[in-house]
Protein backbone atom coordinates (compact mmCIF):
# COMPACT_ATOMS: atom_id res chain seq x y z
CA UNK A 1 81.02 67.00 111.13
CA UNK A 2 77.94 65.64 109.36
CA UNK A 3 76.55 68.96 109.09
CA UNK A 4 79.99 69.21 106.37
CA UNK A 5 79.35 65.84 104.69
CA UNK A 6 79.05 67.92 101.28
CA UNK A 7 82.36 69.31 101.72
CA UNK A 8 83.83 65.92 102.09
CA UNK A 9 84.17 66.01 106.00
CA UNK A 10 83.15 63.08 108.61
CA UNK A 11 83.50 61.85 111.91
CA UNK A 12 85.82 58.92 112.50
CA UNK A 13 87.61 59.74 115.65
CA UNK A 14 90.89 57.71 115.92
CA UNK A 15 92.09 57.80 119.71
CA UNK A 16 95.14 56.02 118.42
CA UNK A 17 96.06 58.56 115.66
CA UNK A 18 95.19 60.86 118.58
CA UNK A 19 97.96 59.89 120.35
CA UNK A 20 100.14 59.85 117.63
CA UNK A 21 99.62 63.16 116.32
CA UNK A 22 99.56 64.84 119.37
CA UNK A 23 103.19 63.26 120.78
CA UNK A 24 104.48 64.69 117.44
CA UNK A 25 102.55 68.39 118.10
CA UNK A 26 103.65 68.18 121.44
CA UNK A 27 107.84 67.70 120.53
CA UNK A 28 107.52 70.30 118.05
CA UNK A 29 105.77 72.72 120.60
CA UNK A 30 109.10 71.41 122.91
CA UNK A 31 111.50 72.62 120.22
CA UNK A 32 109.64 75.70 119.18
CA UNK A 33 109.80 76.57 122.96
CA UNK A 34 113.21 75.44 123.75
CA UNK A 35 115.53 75.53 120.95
CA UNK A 36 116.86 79.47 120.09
CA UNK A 37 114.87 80.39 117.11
CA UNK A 38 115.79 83.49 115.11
CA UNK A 39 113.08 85.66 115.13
CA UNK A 40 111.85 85.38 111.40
CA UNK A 41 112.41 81.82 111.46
CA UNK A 42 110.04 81.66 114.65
CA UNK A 43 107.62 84.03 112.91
CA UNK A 44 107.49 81.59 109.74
CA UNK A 45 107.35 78.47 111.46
CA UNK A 46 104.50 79.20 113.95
CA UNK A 47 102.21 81.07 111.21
CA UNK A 48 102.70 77.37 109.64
CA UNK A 49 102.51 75.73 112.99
CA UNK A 50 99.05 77.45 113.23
CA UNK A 51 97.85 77.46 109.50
CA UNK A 52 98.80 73.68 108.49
CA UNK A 53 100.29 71.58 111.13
CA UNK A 54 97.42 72.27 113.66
CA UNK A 55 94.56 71.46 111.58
CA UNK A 56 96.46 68.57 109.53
CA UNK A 57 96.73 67.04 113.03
CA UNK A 58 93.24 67.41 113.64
CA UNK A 59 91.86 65.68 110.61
CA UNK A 60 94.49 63.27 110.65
CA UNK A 61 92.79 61.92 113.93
CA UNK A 62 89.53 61.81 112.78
CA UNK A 63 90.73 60.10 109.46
CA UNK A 64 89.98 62.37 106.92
CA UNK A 65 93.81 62.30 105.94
CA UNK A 66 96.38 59.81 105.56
CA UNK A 67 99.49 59.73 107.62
CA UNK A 68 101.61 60.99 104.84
CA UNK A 69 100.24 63.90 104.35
CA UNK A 70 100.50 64.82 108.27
CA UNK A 71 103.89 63.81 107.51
CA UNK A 72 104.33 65.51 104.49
CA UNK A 73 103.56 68.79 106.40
CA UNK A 74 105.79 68.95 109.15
CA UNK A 75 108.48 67.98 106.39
CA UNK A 76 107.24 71.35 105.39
CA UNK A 77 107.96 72.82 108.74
CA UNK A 78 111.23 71.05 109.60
CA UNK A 79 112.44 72.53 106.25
CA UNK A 80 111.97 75.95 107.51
CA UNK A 81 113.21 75.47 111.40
CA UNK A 82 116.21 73.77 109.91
CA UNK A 83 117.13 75.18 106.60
CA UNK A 84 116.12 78.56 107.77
CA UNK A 85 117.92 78.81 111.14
CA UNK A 86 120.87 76.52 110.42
CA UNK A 87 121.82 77.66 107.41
CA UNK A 88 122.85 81.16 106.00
CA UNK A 89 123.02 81.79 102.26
CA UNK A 90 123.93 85.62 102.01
CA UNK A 91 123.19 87.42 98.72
CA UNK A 92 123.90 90.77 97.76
CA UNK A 93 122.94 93.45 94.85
CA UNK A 94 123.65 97.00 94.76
CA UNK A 95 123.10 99.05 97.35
CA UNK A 96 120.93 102.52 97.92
CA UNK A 97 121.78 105.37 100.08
CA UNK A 98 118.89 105.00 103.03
CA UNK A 99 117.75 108.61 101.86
CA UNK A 100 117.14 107.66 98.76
CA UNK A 101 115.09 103.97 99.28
CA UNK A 102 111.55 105.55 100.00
CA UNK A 103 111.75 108.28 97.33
CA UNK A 104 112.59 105.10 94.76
CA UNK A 105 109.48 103.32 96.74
CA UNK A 106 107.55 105.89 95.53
CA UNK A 107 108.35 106.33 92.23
CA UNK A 108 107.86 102.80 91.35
CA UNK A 109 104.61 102.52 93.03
CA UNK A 110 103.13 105.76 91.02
CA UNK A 111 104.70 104.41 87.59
CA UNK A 112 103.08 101.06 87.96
CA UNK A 113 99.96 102.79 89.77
CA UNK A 114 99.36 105.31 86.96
CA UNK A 115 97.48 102.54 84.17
CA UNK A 116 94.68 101.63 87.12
CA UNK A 117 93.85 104.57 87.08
CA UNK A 118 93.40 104.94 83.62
CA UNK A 119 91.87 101.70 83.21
CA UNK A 120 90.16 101.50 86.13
CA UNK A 121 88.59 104.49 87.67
CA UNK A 122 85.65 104.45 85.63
CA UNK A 123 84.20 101.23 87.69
CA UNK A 124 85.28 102.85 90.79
CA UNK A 125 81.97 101.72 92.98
CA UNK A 126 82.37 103.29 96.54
CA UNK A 127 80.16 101.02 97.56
CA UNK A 128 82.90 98.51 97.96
CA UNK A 129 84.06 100.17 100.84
CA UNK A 130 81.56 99.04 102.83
CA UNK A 131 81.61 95.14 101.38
CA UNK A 132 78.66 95.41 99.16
CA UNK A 133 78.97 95.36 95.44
CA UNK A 134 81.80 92.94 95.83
CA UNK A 135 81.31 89.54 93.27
CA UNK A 136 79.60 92.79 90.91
CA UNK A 137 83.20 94.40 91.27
CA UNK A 138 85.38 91.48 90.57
CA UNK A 139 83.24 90.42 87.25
CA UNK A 140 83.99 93.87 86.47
CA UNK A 141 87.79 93.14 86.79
CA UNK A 142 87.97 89.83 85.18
CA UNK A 143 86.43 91.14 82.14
CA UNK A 144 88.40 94.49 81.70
CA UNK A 145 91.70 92.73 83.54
CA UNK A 146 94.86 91.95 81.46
CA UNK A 147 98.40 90.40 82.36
CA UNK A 148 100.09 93.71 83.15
CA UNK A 149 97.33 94.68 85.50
CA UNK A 150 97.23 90.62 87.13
CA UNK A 151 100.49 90.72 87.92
CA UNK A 152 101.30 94.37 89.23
CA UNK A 153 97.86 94.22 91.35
CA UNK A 154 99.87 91.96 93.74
CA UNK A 155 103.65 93.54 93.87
CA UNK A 156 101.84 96.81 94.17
CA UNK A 157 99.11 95.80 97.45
CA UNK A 158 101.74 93.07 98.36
CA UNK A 159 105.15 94.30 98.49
CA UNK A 160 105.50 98.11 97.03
CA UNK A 161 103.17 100.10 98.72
CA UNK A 162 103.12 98.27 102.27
CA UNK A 163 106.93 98.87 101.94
CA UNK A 164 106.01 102.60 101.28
CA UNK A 165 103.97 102.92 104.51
CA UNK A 166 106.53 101.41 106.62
CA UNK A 167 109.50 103.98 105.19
CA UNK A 168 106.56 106.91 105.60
CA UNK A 169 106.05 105.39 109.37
CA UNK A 170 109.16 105.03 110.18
CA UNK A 171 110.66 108.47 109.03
CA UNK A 172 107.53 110.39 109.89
CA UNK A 173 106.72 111.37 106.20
CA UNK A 174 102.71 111.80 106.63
CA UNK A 175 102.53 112.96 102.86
CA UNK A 176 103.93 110.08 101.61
CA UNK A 177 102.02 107.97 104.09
CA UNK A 178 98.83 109.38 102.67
CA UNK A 179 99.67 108.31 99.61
CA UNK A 180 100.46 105.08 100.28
CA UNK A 181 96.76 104.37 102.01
CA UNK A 182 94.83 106.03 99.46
CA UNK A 183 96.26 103.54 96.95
CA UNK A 184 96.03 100.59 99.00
CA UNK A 185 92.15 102.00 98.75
CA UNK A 186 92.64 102.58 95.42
CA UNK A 187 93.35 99.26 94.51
CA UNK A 188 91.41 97.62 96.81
CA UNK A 189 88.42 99.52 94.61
CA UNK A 190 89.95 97.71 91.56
CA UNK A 191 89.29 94.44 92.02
CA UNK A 192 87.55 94.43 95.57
CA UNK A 193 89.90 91.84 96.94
CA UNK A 194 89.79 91.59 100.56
CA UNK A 195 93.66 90.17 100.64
CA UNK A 196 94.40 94.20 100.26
CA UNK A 197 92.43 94.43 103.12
CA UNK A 198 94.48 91.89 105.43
CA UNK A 199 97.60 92.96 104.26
CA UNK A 200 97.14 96.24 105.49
CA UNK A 201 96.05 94.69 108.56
CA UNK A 202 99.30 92.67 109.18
CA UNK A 203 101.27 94.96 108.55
CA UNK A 204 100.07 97.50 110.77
CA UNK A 205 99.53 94.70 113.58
CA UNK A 206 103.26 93.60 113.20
CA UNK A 207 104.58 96.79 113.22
CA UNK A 208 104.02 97.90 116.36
CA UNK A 209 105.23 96.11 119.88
CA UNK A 210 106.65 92.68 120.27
CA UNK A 211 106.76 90.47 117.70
CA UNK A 212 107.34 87.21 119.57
CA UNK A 213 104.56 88.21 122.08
CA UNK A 214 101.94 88.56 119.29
CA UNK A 215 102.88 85.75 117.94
CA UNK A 216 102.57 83.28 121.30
CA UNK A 217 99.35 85.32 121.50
CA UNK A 218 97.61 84.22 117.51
CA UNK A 219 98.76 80.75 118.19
CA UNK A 220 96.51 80.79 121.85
CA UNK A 221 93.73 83.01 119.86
CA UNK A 222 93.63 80.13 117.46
CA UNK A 223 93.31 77.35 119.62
CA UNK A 224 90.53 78.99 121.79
CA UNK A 225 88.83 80.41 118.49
CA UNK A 226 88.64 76.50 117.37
CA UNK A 227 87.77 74.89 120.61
CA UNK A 228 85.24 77.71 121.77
CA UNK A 229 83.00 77.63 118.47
CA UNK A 230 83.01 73.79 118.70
CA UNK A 231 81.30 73.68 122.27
CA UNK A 232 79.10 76.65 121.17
CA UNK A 233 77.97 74.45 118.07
CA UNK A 234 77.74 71.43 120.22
CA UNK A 235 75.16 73.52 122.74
CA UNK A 236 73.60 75.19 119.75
CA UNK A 237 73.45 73.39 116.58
CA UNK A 238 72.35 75.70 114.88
CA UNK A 239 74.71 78.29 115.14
CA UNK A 240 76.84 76.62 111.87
CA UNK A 241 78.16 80.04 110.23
CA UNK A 242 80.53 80.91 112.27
CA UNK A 243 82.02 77.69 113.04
CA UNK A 244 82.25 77.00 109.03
CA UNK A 245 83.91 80.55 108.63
CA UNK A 246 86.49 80.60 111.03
CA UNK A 247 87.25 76.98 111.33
CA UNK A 248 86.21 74.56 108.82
CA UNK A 249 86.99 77.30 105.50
CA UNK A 250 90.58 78.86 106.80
CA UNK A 251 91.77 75.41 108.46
CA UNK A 252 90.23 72.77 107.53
CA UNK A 253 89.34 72.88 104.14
CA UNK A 254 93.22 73.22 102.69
CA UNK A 255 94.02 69.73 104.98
CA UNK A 256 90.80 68.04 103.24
CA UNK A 257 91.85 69.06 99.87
CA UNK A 258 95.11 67.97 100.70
CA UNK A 259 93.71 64.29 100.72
CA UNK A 260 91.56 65.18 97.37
CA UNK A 261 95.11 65.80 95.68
CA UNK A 262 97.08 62.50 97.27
CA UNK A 263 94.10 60.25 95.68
CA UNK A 264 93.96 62.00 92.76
CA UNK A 265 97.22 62.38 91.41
CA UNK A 266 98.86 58.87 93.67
CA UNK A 267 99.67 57.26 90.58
CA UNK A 268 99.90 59.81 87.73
CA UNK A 269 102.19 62.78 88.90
CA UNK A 270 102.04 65.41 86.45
CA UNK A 271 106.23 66.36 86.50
CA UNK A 272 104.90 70.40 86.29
CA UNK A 273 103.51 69.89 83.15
CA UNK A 274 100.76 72.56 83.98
CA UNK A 275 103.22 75.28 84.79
CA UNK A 276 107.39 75.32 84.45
CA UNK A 277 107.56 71.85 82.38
CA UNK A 278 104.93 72.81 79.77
CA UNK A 279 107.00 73.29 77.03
CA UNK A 280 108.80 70.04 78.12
CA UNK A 281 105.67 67.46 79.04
CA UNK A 282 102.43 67.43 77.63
CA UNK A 283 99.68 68.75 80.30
CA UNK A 284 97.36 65.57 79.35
CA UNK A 285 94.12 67.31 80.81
CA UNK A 286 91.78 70.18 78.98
CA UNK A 287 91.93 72.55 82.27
CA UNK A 288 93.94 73.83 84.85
CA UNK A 289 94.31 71.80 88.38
CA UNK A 290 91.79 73.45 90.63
CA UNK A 291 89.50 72.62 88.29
CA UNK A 292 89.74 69.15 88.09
CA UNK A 293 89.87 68.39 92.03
CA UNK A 294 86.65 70.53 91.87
CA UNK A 295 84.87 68.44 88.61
CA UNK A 296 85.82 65.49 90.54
CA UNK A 297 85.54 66.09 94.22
CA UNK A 298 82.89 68.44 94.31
CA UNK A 299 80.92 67.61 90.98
CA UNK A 300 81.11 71.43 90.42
CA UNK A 301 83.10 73.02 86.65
CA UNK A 302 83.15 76.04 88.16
CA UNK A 303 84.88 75.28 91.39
CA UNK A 304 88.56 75.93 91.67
CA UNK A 305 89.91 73.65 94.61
CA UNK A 306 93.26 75.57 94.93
CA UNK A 307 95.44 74.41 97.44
CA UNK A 308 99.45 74.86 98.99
CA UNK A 309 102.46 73.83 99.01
CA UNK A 310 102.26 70.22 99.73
CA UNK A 311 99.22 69.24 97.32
CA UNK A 312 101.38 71.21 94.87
CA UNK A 313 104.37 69.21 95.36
CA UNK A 314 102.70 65.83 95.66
CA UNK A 315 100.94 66.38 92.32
CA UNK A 316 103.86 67.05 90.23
CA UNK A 317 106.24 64.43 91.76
CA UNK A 318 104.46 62.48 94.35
CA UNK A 319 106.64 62.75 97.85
CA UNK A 320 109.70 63.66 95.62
CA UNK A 321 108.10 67.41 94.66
CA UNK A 322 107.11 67.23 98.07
CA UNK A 323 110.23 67.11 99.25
CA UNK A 324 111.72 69.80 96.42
CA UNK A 325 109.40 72.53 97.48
CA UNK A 326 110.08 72.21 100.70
CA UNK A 327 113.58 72.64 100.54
CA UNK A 328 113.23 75.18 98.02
CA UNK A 329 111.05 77.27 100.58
CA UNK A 330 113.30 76.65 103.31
CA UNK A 331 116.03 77.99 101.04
CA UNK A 332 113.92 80.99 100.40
CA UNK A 333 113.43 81.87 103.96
CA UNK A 334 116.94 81.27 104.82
CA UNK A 335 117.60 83.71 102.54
CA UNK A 336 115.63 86.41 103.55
CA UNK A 337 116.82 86.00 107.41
CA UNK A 338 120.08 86.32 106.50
CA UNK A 339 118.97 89.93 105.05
CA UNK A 340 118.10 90.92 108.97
CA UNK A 341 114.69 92.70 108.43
CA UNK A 342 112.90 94.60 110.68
CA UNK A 343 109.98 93.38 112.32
CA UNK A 344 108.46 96.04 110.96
CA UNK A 345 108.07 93.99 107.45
CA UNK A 346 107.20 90.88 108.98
CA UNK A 347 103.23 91.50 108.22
CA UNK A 348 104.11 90.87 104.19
CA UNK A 349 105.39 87.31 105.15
CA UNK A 350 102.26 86.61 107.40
CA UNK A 351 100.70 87.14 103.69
CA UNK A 352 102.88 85.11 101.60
CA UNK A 353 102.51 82.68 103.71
CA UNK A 354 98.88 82.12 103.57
CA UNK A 355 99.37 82.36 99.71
CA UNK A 356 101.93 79.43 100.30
CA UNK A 357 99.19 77.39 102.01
CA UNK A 358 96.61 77.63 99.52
CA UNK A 359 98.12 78.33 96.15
CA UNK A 360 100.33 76.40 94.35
CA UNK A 361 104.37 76.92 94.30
CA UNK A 362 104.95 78.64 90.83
CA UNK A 363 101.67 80.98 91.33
CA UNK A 364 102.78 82.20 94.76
CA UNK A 365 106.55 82.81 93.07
CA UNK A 366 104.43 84.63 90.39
CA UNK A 367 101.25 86.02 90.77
CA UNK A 368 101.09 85.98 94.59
CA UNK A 369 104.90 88.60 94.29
CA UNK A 370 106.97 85.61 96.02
CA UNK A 371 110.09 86.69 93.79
CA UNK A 372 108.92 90.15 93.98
CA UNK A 373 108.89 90.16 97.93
CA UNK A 374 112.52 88.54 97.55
CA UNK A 375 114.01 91.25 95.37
CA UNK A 376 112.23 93.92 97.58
CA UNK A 377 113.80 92.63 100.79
CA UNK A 378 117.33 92.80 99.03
CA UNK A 379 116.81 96.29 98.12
CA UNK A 380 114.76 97.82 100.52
CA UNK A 381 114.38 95.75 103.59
CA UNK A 382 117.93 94.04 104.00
CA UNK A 383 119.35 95.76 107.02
CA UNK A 384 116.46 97.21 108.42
CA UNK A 385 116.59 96.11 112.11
CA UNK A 386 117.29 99.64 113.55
CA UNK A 387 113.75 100.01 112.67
CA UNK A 388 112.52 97.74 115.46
CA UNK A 389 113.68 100.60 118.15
CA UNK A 390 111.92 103.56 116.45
């Protein structure tokens, strides 16, 4: 750990928060194992599982968090086991004749499509492609980039066009397939985000074979990942990259910001000023939030410390807005299980889920497509399970 001491990381094993934290993992693995799960709520809960309770635990027992946030993150999970499996909230909007679903797919996608290329194809650098020319490619966008285009990049790479290629898959329509990867490439040339890359990923990698399988597979993957590059660093020392890629940057840096956010905003909640509240409470600071932990935290203007669901909820309402968004996602997913999905879809909640973790409620509702992904599945996805068998 001392070789993270900049990032805010140290050694300070704990065997008794050891113990503690792993009689808690070790019930939760019991009920994840035991208890009948519905298969989205099992895929929800152990991306979680995997993405925030695992590496919460872990710092929690070398004291780098407090107990409440440990806490504060299988509230998180409970919320979705619970509210998601135990409770059904139905909702229904007008329905399309199957034959009809992926031409509509398409025609969105090509409408909202249509101004990239306009505005963007003259930055087109191929180059991309091969991950070079990237932070050149993104200055690019920032500079050129407007609100229509920030907010359509994500329902189209997000939820539209990974929608298309499942319909095209599914019903053998190659043409339409080929569209839908050349603007996934497309876009991923706009802005050179490698999320477009990952999504594409998922959602080929969940839509073939057994869901439940792959699943019980990532979480093993992910334990071995952590635990092999630790002994590798401890026999070489100097091999630090890939142990700060994998491990300490997806897993542990959310759980050490988490701590950042609990000290910073302990006594002086900001009641979502910064976002839904604005026009109710005065935001008292002169930038956004990420900004601030990183001033602070890591004595840097230009870092933005973004982080999930629970910082998110503990800084607008301490344990209270903790405890809001975590029944409000558990509402969420209960409502798209009750829409019985195919499988076939499931790679676009891997996604929103990792937005969930490090972005902040209202921006994954928003700009991440979280209410876009929810209208989709009512529209397109609900009753899709007949997929699973083709």
């Amino acid at each position: 750990m001392k070789n993270f001491s900049y990032m805010g990381f140290s050694a300070n094993f704990s065997f008794s928060r050891l113990l503690l934290s792993l009689s808690i993992f070790l019930f939760t693995l019991f009920l994840i194992s035991y208890v009948k799960i519905n298969d989205f709520i099992y895929f929800i809960g152990i991306i979680y599982f995997v993405l925030a309770i695992i590496p919460s635990s872990i710092t929690y027992s070398n004291q780098l968090i407090s107990v409440s946030i440990l806490f504060s993150h299988y509230f998180i999970f409970y919320s979705i086991f619970i509210i998601g499996n135990y409770i059904r909230l139905p909702m229904k909007l007008f329905s399309i004749k199957e034959n009809n679903k992926l031409l509509l797919v398409v025609f969105f996608s090509l409408l909202l499509i249509i101004p990239f290329f306009i505005k963007f194809l003259p930055y087109v650098n191929l180059k991309n492609l091969l991950l070079q020319d990237i932070y050149e490619t993104r200055a690019i966008q920032r500079k050129i980039n407007t609100p229509y285009y920030g907010y359509t990049y994500s329902v189209l790479n997000k939820v539209l066009i990974p929608i298309l290629i499942v319909y095209s898959l599914v019903y053998k329509k190659y043409k339409t397939l080929l569209i839908g990867v050349f603007s996934l490439i497309f876009l991923f040339l706009c802005g050179a985000h490698k999320s477009v890359l990952l999504g594409s990923i998922l959602l080929l990698l969940f839509y073939f074979g057994n869901v439940v399988n792959k699943l019980k597979f990532f979480l093993s993957l992910t334990i071995i990942i952590i635990v092999s590059f630790s002994v590798f660093y401890t026999i070489d020392n100097e091999s630090l990259l890939p142990l700060s890629i994998v491990a300490r940057r997806v897993f542990f840096v959310p759980s050490l910001l988490d701590s950042f956010y609990f000290d910073f905003f302990e006594q002086t909640p900001l009641y979502w000023s910064g976002s839904i509240g604005r026009n109710f409470i005065d935001y008292v600071y002169d930038k956004p939030v990420p900004y601030i932990i990183g001033e602070v935290y890591f004595n840097s203007t230009e870092t933005a410390a973004n982080n999930g669901i629970v910082s998110d909820g503990f800084s607008n309402a301490g344990f209270l807005g903790v405890i809001i968004n975590g029944l409000f996602l558990g509402l969420y997913i209960s409502v798209i299980k009750s829409l019985n999905i195919s499988h076939k879809f499931y790679g676009l909640y891997f996604l929103l889920l990792i937005s969930i973790i490090s972005s902040s409620l209202p921006v994954v509702l928003l700009t991440h497509s979280g209410i876009a992904l929810l209208i989709s599945a009512l529209i397109f996805q609900k009753n899709t399970t007949k997929f699973d068998s083709l």
